[in-house]
PDB file of N, CA and C in Angstrom:
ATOM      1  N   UNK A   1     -93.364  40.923 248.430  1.00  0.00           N
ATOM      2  CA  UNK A   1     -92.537  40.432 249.530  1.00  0.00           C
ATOM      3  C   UNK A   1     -93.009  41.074 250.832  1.00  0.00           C
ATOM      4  N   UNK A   2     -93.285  40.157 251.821  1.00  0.00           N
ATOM      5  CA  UNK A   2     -93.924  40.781 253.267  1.00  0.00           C
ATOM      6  C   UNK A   2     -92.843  41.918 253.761  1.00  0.00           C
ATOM      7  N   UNK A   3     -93.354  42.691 254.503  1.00  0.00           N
ATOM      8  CA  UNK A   3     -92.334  43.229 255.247  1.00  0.00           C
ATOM      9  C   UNK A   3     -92.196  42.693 256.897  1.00  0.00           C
ATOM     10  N   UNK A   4     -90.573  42.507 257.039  1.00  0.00           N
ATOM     11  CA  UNK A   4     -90.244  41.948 257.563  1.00  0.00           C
ATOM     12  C   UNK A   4     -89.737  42.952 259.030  1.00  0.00           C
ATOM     13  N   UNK A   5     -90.705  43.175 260.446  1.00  0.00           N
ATOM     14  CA  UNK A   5     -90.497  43.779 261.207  1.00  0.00           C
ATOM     15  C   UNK A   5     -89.435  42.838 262.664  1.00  0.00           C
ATOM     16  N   UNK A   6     -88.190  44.066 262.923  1.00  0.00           N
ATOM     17  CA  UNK A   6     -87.588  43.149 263.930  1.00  0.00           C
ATOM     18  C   UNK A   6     -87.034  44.854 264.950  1.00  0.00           C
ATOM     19  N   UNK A   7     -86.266  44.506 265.643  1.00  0.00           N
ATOM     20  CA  UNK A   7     -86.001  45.392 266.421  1.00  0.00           C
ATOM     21  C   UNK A   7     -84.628  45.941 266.088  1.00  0.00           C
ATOM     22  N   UNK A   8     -84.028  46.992 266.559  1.00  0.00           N
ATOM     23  CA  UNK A   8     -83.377  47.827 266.145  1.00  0.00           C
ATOM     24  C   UNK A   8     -81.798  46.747 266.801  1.00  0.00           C
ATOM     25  N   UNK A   9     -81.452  46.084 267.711  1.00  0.00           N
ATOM     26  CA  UNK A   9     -80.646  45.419 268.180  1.00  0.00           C
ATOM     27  C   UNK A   9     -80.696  44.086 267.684  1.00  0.00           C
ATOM     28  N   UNK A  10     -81.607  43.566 267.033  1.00  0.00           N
ATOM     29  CA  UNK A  10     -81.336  42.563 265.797  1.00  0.00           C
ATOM     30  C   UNK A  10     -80.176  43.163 264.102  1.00  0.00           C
ATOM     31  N   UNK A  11     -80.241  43.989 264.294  1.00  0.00           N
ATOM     32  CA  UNK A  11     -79.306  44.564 263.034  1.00  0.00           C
ATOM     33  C   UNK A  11     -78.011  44.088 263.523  1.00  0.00           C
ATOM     34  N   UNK A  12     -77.302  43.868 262.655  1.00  0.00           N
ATOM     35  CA  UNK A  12     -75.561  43.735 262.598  1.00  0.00           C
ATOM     36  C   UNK A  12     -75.130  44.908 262.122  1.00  0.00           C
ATOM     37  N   UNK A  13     -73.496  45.095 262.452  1.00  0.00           N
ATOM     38  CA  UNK A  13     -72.540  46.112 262.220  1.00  0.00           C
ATOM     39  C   UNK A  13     -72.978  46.151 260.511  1.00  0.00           C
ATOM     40  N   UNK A  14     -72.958  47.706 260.345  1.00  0.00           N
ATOM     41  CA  UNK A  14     -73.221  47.650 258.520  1.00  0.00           C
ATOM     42  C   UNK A  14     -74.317  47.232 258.184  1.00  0.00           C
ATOM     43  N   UNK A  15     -75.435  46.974 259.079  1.00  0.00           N
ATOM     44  CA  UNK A  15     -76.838  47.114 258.320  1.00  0.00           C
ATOM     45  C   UNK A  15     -77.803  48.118 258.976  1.00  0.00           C
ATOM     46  N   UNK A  16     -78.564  48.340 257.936  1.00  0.00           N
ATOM     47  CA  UNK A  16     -79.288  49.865 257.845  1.00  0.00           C
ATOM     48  C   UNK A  16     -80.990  49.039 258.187  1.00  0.00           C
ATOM     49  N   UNK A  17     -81.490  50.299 258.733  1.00  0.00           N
ATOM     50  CA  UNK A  17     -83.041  50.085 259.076  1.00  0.00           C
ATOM     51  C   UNK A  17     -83.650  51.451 258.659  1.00  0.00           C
ATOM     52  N   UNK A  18     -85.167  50.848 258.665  1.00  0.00           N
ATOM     53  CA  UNK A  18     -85.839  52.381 258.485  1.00  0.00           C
ATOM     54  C   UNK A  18     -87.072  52.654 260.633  1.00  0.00           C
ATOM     55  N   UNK A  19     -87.059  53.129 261.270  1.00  0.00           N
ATOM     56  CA  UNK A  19     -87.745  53.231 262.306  1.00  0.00           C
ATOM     57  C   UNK A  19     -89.168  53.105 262.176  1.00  0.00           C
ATOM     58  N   UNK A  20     -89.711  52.618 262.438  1.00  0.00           N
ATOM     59  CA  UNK A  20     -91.019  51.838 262.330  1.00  0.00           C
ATOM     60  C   UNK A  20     -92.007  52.410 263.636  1.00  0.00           C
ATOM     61  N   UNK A  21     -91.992  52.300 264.776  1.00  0.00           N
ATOM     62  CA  UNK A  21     -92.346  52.424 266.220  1.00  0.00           C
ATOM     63  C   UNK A  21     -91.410  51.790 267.418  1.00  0.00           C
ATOM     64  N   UNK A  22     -92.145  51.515 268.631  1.00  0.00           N
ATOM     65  CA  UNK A  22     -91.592  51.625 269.562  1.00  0.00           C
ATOM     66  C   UNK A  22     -92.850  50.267 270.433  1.00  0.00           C
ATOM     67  N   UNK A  23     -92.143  49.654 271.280  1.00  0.00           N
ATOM     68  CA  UNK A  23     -92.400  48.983 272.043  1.00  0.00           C
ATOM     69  C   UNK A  23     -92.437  49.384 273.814  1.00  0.00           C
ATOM     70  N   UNK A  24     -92.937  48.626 274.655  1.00  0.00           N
ATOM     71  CA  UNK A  24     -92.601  49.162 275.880  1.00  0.00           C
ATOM     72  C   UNK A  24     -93.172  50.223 276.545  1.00  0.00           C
ATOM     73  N   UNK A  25     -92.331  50.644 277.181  1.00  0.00           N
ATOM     74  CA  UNK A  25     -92.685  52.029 278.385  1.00  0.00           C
ATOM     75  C   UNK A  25     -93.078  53.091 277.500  1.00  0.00           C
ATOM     76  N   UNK A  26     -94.060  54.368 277.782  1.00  0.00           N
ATOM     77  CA  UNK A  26     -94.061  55.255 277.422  1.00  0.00           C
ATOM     78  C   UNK A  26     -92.829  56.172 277.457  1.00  0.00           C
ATOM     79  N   UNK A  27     -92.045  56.173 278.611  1.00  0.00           N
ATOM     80  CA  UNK A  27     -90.861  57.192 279.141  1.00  0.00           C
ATOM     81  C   UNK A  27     -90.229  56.898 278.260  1.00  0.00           C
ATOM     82  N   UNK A  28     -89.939  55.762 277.742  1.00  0.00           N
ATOM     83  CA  UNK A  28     -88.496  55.538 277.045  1.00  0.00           C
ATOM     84  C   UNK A  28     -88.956  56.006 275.474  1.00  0.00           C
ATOM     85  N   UNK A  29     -89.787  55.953 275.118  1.00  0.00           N
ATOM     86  CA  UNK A  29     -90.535  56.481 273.704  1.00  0.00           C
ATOM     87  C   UNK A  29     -90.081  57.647 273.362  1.00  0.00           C
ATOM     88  N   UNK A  30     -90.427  58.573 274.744  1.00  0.00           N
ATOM     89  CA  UNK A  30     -90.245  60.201 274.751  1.00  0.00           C
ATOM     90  C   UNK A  30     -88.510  60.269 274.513  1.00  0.00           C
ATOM     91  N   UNK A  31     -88.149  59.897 275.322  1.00  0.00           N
ATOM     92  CA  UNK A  31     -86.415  59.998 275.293  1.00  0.00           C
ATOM     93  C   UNK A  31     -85.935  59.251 274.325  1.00  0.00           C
ATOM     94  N   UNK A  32     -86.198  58.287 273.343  1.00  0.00           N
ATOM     95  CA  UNK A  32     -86.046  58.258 272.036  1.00  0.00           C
ATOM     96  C   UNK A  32     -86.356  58.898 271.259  1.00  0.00           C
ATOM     97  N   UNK A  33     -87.217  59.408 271.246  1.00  0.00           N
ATOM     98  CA  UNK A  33     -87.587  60.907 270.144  1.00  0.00           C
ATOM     99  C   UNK A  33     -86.569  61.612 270.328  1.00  0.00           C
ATOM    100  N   UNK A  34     -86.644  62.000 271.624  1.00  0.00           N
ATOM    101  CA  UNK A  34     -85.375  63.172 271.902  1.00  0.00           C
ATOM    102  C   UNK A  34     -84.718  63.003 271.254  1.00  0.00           C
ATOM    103  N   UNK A  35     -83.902  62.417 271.348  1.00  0.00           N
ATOM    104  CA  UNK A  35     -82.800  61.986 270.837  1.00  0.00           C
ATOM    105  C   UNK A  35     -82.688  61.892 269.149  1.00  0.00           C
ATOM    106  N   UNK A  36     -83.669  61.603 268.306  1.00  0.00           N
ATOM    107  CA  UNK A  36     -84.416  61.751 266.994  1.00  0.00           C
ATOM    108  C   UNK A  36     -84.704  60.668 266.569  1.00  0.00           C
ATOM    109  N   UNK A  37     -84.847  59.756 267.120  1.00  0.00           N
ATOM    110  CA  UNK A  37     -85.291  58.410 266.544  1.00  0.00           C
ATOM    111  C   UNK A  37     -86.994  58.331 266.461  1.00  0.00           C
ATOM    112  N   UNK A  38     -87.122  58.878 265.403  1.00  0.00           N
ATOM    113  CA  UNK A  38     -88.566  59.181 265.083  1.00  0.00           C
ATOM    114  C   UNK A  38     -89.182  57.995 264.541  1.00  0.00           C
ATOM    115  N   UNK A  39     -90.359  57.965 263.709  1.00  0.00           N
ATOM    116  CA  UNK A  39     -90.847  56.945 262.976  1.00  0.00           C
ATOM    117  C   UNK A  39     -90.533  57.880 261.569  1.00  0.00           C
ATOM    118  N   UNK A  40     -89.930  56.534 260.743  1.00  0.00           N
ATOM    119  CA  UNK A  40     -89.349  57.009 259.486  1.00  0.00           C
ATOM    120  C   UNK A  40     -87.962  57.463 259.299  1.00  0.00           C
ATOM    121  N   UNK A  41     -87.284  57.466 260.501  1.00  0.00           N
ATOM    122  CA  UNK A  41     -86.053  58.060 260.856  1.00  0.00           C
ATOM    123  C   UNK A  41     -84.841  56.574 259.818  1.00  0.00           C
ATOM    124  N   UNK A  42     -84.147  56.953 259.217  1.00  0.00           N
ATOM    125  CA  UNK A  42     -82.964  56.156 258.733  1.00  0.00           C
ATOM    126  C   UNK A  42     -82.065  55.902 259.791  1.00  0.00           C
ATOM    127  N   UNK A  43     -81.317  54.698 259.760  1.00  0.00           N
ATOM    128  CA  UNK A  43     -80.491  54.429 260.824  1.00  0.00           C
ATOM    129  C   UNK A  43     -79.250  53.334 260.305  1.00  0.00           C
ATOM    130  N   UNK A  44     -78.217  53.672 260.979  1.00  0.00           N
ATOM    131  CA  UNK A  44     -77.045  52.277 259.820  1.00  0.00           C
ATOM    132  C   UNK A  44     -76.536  52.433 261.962  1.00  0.00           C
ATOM    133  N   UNK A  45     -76.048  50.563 261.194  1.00  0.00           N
ATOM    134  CA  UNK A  45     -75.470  50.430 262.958  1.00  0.00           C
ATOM    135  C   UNK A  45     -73.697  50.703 262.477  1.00  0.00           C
ATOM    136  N   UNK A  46     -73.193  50.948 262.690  1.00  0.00           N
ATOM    137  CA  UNK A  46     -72.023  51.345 262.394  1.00  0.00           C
ATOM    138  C   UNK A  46     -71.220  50.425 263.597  1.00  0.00           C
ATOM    139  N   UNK A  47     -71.052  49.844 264.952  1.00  0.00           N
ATOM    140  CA  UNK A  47     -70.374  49.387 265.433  1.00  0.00           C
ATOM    141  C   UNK A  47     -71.432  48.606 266.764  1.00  0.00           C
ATOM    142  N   UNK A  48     -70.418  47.519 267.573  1.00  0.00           N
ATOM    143  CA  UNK A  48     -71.023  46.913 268.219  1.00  0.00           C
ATOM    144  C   UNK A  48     -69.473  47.136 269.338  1.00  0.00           C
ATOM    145  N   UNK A  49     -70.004  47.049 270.532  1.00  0.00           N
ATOM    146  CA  UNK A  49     -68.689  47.263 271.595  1.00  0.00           C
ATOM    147  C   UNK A  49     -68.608  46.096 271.718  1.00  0.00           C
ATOM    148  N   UNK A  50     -67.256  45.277 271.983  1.00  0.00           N
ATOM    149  CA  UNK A  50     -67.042  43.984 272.087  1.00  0.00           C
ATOM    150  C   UNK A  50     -67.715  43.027 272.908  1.00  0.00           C
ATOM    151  N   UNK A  51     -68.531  43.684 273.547  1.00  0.00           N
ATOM    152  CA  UNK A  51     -69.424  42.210 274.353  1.00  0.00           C
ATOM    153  C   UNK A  51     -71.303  42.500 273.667  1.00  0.00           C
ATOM    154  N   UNK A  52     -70.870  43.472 272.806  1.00  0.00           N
ATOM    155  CA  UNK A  52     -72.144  43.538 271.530  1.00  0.00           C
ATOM    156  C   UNK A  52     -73.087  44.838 272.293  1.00  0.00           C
ATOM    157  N   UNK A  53     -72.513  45.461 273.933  1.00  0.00           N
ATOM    158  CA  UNK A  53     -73.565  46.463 274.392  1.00  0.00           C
ATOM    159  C   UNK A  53     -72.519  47.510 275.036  1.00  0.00           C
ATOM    160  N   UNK A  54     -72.723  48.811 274.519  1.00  0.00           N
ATOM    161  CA  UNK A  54     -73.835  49.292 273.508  1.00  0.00           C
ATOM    162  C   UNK A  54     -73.078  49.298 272.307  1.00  0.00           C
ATOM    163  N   UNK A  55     -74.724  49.404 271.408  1.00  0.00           N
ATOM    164  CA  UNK A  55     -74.210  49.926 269.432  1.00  0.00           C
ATOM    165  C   UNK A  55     -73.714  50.815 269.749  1.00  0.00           C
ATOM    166  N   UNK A  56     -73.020  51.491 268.403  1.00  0.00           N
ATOM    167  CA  UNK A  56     -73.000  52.596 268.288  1.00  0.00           C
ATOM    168  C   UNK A  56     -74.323  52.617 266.615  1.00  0.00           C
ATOM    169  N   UNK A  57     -74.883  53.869 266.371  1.00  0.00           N
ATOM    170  CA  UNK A  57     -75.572  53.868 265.374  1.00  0.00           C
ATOM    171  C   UNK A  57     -75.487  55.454 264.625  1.00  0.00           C
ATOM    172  N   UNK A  58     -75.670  55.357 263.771  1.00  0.00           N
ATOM    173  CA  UNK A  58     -75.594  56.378 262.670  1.00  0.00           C
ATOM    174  C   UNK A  58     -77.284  56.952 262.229  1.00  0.00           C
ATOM    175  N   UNK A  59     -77.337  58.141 262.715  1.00  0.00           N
ATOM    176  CA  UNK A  59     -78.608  58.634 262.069  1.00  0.00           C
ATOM    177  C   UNK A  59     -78.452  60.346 262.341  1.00  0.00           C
ATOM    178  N   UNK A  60     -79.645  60.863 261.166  1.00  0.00           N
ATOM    179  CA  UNK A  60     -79.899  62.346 261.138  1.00  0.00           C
ATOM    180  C   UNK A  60     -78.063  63.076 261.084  1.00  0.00           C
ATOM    181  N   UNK A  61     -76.896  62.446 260.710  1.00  0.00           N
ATOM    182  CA  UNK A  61     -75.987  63.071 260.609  1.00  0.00           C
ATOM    183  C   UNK A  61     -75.077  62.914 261.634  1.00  0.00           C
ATOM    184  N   UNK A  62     -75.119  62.422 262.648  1.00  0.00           N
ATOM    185  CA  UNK A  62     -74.849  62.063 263.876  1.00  0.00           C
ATOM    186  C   UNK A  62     -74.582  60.448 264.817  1.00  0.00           C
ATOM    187  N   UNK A  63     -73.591  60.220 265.461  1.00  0.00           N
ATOM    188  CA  UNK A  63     -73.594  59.143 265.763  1.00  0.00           C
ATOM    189  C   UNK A  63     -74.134  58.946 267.695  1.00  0.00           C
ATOM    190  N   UNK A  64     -74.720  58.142 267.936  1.00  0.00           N
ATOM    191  CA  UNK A  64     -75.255  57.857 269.135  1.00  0.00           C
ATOM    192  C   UNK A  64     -75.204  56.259 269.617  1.00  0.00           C
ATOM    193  N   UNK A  65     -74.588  56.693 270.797  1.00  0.00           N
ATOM    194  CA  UNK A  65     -74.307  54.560 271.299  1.00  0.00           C
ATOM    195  C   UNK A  65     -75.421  54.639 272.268  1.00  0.00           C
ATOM    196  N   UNK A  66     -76.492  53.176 272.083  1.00  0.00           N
ATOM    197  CA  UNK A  66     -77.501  53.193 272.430  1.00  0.00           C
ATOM    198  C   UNK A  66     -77.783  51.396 273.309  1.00  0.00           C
ATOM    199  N   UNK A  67     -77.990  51.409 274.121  1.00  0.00           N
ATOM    200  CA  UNK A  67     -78.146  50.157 274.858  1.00  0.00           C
ATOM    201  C   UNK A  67     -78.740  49.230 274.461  1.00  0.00           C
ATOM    202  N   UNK A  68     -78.318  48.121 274.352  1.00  0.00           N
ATOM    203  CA  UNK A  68     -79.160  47.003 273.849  1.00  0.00           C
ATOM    204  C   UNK A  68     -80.379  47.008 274.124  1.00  0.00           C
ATOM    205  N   UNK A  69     -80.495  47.103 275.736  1.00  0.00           N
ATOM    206  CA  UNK A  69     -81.952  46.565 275.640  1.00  0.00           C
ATOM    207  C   UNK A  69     -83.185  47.857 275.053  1.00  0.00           C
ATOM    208  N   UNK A  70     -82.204  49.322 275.237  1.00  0.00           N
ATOM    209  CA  UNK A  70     -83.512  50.443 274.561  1.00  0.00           C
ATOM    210  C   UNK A  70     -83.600  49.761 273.381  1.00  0.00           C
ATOM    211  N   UNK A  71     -82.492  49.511 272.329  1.00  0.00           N
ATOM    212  CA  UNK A  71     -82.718  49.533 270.731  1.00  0.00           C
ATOM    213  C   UNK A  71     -83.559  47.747 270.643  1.00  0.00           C
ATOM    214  N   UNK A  72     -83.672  46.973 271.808  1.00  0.00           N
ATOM    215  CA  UNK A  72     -84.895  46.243 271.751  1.00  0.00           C
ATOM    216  C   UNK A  72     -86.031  46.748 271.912  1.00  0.00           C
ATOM    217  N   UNK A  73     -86.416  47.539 271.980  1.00  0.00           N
ATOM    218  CA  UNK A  73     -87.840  48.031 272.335  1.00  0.00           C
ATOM    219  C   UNK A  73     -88.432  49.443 271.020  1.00  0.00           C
ATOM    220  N   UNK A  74     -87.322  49.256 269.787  1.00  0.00           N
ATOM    221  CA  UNK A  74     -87.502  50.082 268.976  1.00  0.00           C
ATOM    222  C   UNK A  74     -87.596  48.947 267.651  1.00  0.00           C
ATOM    223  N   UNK A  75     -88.816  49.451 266.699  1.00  0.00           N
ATOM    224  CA  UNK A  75     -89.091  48.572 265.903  1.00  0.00           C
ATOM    225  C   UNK A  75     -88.416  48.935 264.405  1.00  0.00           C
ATOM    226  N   UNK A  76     -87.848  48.208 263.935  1.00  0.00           N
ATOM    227  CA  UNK A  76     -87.321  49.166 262.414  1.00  0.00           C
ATOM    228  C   UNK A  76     -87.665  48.043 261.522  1.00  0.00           C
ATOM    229  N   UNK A  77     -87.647  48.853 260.609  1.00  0.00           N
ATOM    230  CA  UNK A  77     -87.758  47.710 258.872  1.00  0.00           C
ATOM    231  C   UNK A  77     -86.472  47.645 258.558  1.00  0.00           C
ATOM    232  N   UNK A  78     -85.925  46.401 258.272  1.00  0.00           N
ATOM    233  CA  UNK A  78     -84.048  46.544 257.504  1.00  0.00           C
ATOM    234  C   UNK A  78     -84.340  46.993 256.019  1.00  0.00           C
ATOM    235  N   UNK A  79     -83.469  47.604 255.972  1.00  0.00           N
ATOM    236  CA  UNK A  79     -83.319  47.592 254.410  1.00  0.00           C
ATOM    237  C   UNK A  79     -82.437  46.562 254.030  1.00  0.00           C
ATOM    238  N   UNK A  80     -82.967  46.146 252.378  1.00  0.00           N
ATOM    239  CA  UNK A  80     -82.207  45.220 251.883  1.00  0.00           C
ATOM    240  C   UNK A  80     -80.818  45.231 251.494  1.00  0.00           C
ATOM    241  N   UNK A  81     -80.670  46.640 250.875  1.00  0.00           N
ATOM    242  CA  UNK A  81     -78.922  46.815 250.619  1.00  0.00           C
ATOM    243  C   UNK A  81     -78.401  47.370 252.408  1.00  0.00           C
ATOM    244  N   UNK A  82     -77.020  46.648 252.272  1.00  0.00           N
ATOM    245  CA  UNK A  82     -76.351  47.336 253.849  1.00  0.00           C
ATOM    246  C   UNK A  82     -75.976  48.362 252.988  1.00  0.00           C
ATOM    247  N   UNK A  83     -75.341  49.544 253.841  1.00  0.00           N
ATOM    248  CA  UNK A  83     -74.471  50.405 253.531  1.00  0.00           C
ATOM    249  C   UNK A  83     -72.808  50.249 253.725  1.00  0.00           C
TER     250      UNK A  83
END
């Protein structure tokens, strides 16, 4: 089965990704790391604010609300089971 690459703001509430890379600006790369969104990093979206911006997302133990358009420019693999 191919693997199927989409961006981190294509996920719905309750589905999980694995971090893949990054699209875009260099700056915003760095300040996603920061933050720990590495490559290989696990991630579950846990909520959407009612006009869908920002997520909120679940990773490394911690929750972080992240702007639509950054978590467009971040590449993840979904996993098949949600959490």
């Amino acid at each position: 089965m191919p693997e199927i690459k989409r961006t981190l703001d294509q996920l719905k509430a309750g589905e999980s990704g694995v971090v893949l890379g990054y699209e875009g600006e260099e700056d915003l790369h760095y300040r996603l790391k920061e933050l720990g969104l590495v490559k290989g990093t696990s991630v579950l979206v846990k909520r959407l604010a009612p006009l869908g911006d920002p997520m909120e997302i679940i990773l490394r133990g911690y929750s972080l609300s992240i702007r639509k358009q950054d978590a467009a420019k971040i590449l993840v693999r979904k996993n098949e089971e949600t959490l």
